[in-house]
Each structure stands twice: as structure tokens, then as C-alpha cells.
Protein backbone atom coordinates (compact mmCIF):
# COMPACT_ATOMS: atom_id res chain seq x y z
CA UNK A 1 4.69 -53.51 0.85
CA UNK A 2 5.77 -56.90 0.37
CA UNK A 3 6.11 -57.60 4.43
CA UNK A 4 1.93 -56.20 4.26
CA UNK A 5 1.07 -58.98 1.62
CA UNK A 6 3.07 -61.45 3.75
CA UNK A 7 1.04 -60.60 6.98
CA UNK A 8 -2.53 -60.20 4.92
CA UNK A 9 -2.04 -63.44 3.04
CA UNK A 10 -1.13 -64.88 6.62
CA UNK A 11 -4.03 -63.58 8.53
CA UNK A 12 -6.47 -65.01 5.50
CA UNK A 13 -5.28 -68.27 5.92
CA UNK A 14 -5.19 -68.42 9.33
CA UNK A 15 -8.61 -67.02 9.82
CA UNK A 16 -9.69 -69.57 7.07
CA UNK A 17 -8.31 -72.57 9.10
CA UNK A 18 -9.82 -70.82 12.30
CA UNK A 19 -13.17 -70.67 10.75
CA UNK A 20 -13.35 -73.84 8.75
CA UNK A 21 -15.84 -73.11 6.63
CA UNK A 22 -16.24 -76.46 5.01
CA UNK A 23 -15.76 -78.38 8.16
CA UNK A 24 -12.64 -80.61 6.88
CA UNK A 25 -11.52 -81.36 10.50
CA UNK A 26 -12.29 -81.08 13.46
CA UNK A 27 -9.71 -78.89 16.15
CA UNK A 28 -9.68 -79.69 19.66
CA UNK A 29 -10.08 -76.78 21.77
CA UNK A 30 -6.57 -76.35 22.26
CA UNK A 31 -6.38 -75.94 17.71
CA UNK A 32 -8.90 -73.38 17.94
CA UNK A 33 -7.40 -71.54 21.14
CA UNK A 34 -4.05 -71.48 19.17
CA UNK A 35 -5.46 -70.63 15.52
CA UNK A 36 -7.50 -67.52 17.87
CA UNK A 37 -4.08 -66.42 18.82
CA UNK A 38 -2.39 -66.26 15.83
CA UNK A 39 -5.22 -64.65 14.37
CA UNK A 40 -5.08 -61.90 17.03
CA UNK A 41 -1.37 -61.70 16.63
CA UNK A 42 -1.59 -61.37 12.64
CA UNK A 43 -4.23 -59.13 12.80
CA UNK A 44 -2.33 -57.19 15.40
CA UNK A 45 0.54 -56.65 13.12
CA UNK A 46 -1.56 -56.06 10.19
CA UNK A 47 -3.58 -53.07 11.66
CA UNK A 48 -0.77 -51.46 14.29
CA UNK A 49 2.32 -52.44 13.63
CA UNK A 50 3.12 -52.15 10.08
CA UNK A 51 2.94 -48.60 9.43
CA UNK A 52 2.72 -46.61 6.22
CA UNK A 53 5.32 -44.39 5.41
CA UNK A 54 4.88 -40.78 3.72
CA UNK A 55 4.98 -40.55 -0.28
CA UNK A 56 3.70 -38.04 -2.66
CA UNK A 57 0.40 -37.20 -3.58
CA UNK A 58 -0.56 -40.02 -5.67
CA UNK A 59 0.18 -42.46 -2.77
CA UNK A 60 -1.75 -40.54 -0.41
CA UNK A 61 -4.53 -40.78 -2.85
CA UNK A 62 -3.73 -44.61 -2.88
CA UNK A 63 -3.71 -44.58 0.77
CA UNK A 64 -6.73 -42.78 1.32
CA UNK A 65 -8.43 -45.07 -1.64
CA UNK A 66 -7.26 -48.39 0.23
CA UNK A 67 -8.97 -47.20 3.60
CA UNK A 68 -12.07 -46.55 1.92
CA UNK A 69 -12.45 -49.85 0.08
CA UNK A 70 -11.77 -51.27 3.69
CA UNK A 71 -13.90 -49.46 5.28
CA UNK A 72 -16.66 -49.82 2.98
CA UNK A 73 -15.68 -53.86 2.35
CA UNK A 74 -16.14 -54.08 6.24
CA UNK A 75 -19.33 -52.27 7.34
CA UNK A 76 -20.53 -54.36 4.20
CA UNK A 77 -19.78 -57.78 5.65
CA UNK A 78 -20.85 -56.90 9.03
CA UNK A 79 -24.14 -55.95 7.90
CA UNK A 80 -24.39 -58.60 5.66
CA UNK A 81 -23.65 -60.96 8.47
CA UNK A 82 -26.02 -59.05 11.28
CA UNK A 83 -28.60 -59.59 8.77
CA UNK A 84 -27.69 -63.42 8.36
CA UNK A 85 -27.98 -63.60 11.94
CA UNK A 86 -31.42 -61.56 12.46
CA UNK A 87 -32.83 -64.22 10.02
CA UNK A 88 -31.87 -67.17 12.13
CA UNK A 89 -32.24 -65.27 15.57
CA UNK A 90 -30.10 -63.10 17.36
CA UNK A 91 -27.31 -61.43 15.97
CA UNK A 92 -24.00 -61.33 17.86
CA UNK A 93 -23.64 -58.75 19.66
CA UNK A 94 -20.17 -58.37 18.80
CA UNK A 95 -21.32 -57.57 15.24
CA UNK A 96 -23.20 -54.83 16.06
CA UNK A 97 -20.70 -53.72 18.47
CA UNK A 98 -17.70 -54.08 15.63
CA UNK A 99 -19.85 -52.08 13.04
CA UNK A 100 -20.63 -48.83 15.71
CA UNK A 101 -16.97 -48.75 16.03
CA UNK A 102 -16.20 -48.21 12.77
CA UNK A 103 -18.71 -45.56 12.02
CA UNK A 104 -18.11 -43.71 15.43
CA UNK A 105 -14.10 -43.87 14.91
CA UNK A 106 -15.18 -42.47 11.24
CA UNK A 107 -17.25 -40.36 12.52
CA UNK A 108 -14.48 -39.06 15.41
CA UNK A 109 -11.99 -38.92 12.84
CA UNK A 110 -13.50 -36.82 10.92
CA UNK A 111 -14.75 -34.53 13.08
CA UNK A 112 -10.99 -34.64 14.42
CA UNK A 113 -9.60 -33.54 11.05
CA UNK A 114 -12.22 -31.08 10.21
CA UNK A 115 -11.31 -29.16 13.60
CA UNK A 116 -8.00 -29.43 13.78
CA UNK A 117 -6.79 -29.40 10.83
């Protein structure tokens, strides 16, 4: 657990300097190329490699409660931002694109675990 909160609170900050959101300084291309890639790598390790073991009951339920607040925390930001976007213009595409794949793989898995299970 403590390794997850290590790559979480790594990825946050990362992605913060990445994005900049105040604009305190300005990265040459070669800051934002690197910042990318450690976001890519963080995020990497966050969602593949560091796996969950099994438990009991109540930390399935935990389990199964974390993916939903996930889930639900980030259809609700991509939506928020699509509609940010639609405002001003065009949305990025790779919005849209991020928030079908989480519904379809919901969707999928689902479907998966209703047959097959």
C-alpha cells in the first residue's frame, strides 16, 4: 500500500509540474518531453504494475469501492473537461476517445463477468 501512495503522490506531482497550471515557468521542450515521460512511466506503474493482492471479503469490497470512485471520478473530469472544451471550440479528441474507453472496457468487463463467471 505504501509503495501505491508513493507512485500516486508521484504521478500528481509530476503531472502538476507537466501541466503548470499557474504558469510559474516556462519548460523548454526538452522539460516538457521529459516531465511527459515520467508521467507515462508513473502512470505506467500506477495502473499495471503494482498489482493488488487477494484479501478477504471486506478488502474486496474496498477494492471494488476504490474502482468505482475512480471510475466515476474519471468519466466525471472527462466530461467536465469535453464540456470546457465544446464551450471554447472543439474538444480534443483524445477526450472523447479516453471517456469511450472507459465505458466500453466497463461495458466489456461486465459483460465478461456476467458470462463467464
Amino acid at each position: 500500500m505504501f509503495l501505491q501512495f508513493i507512485a500516486a503522490l508521484a504521478l500528481v506531482v509530476i503531472g502538476a509540474f507537466l501541466i503548470n497550471p499557474f504558469h510559474l515557468w516556462m519548460p523548454s521542450m526538452a522539460h516538457v518531453a521529459m516531465l511527459a515521460a515520467a508521467v507515462a512511466v508513473f502512470g505506467a506503474l500506477a495502473v499495471f504494475v503494482l498489482a493488488e493482492g487477494q484479501g478477504d471479503e471486506r478488502e474486496e469490497a474496498h477494492k471494488m469501492l476504490a474502482g468505482r470512485a475512480a471510475f466515476l471520478a474519471g468519466g466525471v473530469a472527462l466530461i467536465i473537461a469535453i464540456l470546457f472544451e465544446g464551450s471554447h471550440g472543439e474538444p480534443d479528441p483524445w477526450l472523447v476517445f479516453a471517456l469511450m474507453v472507459m465505458v466500453l472496457a466497463k461495458v466489456g468487463a461486465r459483460l465478461w463477468s456476467s458470462l463467464y463467471r
